[in-house]
N, C-alpha and C. Protein backbone atom coordinates (compact mmCIF):
# COMPACT_ATOMS: atom_id res chain seq x y z
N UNK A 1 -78.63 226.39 -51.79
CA UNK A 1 -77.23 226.54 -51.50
C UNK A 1 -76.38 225.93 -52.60
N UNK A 2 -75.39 226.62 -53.09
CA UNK A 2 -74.61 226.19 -53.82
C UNK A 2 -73.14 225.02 -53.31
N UNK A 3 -72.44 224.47 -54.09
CA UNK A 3 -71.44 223.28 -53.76
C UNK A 3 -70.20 223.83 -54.52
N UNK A 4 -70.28 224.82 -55.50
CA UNK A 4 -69.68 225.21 -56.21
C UNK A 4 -68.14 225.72 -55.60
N UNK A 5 -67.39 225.30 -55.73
CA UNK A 5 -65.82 225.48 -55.34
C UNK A 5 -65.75 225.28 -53.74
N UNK A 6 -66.88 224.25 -53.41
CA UNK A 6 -66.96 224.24 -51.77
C UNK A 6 -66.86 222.65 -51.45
N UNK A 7 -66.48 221.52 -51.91
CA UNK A 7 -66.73 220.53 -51.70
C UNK A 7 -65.66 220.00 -51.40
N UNK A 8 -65.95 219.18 -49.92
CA UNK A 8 -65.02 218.36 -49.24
C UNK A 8 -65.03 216.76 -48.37
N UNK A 9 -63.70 215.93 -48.89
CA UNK A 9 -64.29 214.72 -48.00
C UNK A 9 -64.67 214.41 -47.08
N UNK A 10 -64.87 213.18 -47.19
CA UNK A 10 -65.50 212.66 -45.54
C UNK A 10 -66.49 213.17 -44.95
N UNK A 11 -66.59 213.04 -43.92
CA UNK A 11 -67.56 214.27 -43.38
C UNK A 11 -66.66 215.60 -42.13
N UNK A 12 -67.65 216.63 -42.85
CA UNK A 12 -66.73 218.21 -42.40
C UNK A 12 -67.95 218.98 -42.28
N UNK A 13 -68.03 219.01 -40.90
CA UNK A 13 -69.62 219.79 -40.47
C UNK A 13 -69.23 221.70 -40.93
N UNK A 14 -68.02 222.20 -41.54
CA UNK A 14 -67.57 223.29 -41.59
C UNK A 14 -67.62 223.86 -42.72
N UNK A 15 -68.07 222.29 -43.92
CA UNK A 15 -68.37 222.25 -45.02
C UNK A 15 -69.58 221.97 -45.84
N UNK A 16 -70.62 223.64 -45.90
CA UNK A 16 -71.80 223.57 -45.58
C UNK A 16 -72.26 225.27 -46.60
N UNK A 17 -73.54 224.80 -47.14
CA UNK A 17 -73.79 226.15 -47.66
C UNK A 17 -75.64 226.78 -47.39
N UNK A 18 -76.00 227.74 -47.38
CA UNK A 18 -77.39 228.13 -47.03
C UNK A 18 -78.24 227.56 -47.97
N UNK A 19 -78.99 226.34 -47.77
CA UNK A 19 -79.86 226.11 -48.68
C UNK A 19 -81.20 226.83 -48.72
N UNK A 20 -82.38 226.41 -49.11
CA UNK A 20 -83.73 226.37 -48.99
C UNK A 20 -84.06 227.22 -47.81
N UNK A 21 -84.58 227.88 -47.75
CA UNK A 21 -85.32 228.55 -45.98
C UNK A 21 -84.33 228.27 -44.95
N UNK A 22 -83.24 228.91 -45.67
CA UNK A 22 -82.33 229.49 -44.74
C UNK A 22 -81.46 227.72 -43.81
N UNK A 23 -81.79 227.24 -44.68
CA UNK A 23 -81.27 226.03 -43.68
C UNK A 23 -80.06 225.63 -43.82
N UNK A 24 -79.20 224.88 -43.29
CA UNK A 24 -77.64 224.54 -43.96
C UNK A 24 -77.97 223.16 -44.28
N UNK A 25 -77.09 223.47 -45.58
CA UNK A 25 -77.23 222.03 -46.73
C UNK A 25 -75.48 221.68 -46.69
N UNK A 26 -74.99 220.76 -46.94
CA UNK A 26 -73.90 220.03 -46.52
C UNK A 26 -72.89 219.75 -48.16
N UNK A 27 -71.86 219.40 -48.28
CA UNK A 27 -70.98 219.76 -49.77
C UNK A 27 -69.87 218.57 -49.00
N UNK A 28 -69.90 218.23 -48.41
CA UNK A 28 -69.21 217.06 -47.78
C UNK A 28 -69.68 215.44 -48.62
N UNK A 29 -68.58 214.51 -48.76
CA UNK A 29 -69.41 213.67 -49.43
C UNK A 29 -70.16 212.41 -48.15
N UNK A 30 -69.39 213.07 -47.06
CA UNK A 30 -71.18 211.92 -45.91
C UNK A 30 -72.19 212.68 -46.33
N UNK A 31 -72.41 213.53 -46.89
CA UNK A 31 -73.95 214.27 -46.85
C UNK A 31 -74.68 213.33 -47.13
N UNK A 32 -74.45 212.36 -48.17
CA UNK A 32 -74.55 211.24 -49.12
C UNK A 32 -75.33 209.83 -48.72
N UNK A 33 -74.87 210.21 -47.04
CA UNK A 33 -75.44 209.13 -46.17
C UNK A 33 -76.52 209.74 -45.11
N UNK A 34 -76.28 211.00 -45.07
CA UNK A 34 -77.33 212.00 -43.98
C UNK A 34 -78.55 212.25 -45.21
N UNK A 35 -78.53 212.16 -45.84
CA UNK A 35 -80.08 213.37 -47.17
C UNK A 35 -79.67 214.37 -47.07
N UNK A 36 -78.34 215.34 -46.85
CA UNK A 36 -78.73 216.66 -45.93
C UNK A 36 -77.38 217.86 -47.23
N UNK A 37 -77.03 216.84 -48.58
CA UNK A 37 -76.63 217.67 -49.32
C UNK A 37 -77.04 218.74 -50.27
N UNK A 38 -76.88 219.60 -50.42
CA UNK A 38 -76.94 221.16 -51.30
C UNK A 38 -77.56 220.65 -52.61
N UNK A 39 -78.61 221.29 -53.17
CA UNK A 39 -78.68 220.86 -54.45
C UNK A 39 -78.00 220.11 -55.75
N UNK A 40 -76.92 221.04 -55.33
CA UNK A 40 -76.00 221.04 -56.95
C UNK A 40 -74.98 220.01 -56.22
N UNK A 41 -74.80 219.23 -55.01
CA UNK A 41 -73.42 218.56 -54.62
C UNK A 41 -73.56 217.72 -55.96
N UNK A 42 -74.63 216.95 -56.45
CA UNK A 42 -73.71 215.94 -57.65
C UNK A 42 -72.89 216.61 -58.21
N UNK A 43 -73.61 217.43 -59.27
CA UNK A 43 -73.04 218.34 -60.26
C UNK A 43 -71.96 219.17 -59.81
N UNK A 44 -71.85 219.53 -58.87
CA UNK A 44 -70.43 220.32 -58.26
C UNK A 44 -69.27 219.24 -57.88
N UNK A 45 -69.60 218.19 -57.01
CA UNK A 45 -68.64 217.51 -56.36
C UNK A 45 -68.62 216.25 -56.89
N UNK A 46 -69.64 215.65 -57.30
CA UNK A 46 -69.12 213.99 -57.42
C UNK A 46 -68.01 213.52 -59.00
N UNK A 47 -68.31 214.80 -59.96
CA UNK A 47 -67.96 215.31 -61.37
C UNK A 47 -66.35 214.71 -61.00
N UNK A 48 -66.25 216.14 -59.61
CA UNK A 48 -64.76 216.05 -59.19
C UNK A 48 -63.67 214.63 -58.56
N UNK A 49 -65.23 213.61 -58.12
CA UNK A 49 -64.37 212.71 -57.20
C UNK A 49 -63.33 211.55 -58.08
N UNK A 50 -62.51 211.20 -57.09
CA UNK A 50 -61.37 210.36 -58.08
C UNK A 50 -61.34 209.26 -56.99
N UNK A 51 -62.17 208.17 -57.27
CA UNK A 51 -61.59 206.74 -56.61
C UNK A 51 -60.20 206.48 -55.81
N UNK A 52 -60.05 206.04 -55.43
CA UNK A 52 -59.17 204.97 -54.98
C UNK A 52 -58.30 203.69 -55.64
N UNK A 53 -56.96 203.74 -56.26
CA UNK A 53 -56.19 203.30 -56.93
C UNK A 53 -55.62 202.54 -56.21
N UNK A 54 -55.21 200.97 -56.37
CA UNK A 54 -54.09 200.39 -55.69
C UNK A 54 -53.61 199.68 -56.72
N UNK A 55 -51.76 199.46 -56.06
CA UNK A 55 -51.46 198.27 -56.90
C UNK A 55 -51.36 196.91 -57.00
N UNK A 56 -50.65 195.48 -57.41
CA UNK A 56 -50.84 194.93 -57.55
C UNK A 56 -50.26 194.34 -56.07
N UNK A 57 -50.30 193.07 -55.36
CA UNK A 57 -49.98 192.30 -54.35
C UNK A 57 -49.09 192.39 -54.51
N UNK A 58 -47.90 192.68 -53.48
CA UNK A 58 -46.63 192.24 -53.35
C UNK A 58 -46.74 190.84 -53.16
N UNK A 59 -45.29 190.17 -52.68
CA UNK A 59 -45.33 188.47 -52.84
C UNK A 59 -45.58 188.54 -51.15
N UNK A 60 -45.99 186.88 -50.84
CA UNK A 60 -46.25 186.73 -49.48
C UNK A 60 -44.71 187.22 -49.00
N UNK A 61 -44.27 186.94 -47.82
CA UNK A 61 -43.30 187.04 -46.75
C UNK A 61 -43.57 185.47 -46.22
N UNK A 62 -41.89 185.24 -45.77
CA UNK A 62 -42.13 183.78 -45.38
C UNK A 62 -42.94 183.77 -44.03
N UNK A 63 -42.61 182.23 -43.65
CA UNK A 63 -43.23 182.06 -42.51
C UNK A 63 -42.85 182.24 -41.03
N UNK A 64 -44.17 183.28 -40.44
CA UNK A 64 -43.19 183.89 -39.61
C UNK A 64 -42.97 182.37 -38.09
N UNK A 65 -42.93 181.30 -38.30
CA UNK A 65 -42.64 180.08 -37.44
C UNK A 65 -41.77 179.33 -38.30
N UNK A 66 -40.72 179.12 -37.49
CA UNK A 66 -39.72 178.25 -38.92
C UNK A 66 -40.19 176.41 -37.99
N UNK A 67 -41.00 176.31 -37.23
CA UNK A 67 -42.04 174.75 -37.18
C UNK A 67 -43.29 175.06 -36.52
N UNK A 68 -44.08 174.51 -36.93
CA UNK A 68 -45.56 174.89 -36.38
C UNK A 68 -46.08 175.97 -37.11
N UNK A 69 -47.42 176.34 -36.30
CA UNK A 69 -48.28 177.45 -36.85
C UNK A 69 -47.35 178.94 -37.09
N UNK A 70 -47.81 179.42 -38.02
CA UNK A 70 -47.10 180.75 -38.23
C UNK A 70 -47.90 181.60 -39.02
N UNK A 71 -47.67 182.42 -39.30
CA UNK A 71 -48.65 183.46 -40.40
C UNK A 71 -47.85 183.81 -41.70
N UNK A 72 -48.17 184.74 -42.39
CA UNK A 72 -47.29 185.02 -43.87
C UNK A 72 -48.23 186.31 -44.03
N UNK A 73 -47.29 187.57 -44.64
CA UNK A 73 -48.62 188.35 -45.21
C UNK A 73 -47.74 189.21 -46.56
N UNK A 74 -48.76 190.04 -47.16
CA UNK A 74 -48.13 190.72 -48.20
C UNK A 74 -48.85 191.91 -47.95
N UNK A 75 -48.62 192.66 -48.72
CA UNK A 75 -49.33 194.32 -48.78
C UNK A 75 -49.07 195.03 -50.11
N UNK A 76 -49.38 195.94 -50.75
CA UNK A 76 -50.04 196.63 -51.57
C UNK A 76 -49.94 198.14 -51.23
N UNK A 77 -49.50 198.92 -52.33
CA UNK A 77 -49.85 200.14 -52.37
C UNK A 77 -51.21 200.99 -52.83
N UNK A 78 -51.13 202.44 -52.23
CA UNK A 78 -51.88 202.95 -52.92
C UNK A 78 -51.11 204.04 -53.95
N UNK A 79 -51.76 203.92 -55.49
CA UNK A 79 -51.02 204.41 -56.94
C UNK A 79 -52.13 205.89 -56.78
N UNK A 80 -53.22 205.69 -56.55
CA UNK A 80 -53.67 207.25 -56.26
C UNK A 80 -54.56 207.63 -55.12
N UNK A 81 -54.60 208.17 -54.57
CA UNK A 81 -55.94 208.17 -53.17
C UNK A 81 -56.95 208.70 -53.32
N UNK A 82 -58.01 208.43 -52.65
CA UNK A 82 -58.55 209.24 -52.86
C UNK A 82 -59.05 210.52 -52.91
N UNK A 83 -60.05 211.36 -53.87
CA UNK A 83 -59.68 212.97 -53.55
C UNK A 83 -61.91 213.05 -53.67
N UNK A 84 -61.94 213.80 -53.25
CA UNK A 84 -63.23 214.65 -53.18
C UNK A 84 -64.34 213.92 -53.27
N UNK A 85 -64.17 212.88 -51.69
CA UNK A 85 -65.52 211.73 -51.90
C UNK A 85 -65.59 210.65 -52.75
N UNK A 86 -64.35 210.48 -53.34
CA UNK A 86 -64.35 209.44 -54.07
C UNK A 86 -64.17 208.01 -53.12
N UNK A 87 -63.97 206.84 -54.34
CA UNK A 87 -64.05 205.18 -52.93
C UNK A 87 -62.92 205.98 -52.59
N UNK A 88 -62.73 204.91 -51.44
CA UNK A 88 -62.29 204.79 -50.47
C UNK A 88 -60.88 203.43 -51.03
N UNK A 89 -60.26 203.30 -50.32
CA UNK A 89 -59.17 202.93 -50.51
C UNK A 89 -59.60 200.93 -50.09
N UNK A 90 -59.26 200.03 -50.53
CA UNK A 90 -59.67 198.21 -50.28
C UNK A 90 -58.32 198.40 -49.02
N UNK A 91 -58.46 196.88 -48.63
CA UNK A 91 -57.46 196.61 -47.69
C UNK A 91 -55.96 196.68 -48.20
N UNK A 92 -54.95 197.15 -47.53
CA UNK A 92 -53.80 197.13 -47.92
C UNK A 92 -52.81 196.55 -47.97
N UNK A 93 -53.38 195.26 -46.81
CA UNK A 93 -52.64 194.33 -46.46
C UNK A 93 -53.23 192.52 -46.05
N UNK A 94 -52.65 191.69 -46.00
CA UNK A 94 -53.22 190.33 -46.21
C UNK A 94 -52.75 189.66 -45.07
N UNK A 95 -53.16 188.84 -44.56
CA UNK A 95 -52.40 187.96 -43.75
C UNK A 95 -52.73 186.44 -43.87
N UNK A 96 -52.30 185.36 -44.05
CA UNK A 96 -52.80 184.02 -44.07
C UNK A 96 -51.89 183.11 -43.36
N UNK A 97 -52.68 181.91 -42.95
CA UNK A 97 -51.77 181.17 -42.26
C UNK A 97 -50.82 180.16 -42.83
N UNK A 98 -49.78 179.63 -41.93
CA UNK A 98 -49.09 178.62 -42.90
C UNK A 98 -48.28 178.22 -41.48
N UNK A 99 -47.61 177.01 -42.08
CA UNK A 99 -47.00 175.77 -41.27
C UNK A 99 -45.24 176.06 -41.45
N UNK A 100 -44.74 176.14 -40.53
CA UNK A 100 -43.23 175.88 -41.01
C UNK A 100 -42.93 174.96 -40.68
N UNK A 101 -41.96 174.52 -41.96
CA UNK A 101 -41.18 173.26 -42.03
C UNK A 101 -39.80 173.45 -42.50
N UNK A 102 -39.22 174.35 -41.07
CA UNK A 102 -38.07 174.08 -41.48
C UNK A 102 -36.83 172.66 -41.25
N UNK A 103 -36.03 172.04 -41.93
CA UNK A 103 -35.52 170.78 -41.77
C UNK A 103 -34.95 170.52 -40.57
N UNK A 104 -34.55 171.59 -39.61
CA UNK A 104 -34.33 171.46 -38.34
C UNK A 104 -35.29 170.92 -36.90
N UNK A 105 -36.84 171.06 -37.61
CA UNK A 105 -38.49 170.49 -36.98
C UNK A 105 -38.39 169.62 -36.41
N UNK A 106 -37.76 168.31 -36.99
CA UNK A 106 -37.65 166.93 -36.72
C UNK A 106 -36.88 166.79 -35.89
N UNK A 107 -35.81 167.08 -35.70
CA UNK A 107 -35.09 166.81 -34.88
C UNK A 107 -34.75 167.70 -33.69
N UNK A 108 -35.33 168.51 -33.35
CA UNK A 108 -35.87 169.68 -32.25
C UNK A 108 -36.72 168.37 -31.07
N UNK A 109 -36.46 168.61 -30.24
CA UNK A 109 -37.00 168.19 -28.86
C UNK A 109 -37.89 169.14 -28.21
């Protein structure tokens, strides 16, 4: 079975060509994780795949407790996505903890 102008992400049971003794061979890039891709998927599809691009951290965000425990997070774009089985995209977003101290703390009851 050929992969040739047939290859698609993720997994797509619709995306499939007649291999060997009549069997269906897969052009999807889960095939990747099943054994169950078409001869030619490297050479047809992986040629094509394009990673996963992000950019750099935005800045934290303050704290969301102005006394006590609180959290902070930042996030990140994606600059290209991915296309034809390529990675997959990292986390997009962060969260960490932090303390507020705002000058009003102390004197709060």
């Amino acid at each position: 079975g050929s992969c040739w102008h047939r290859c698609c992400p993720g997994r797509n049971n619709a995306c499939w060509a007649l291999g060997t003794r009549q069997a269906r061979c897969y052009c999807d890039s889960y095939c990747e994780r099943t054994g169950d891709c078409c001869q030619d998927y490297h050479a047809a599809c992986r040629r094509a795949a394009v990673g996963c691009v992000v950019g750099s951290w935005g800045p934290w965000s303050g704290c969301s407790s102005l006394c006590g425990v609180g959290s902070k997070a930042r996030s990140r774009q994606v600059t290209v996505p991915p296309r034809h089985g390529g990675e997959p995209c990292p986390d997009l977003k962060q969260r960490r903890g932090c303390l507020g101290e705002h000058p009003t703390c102390g004197t709060a009851k």
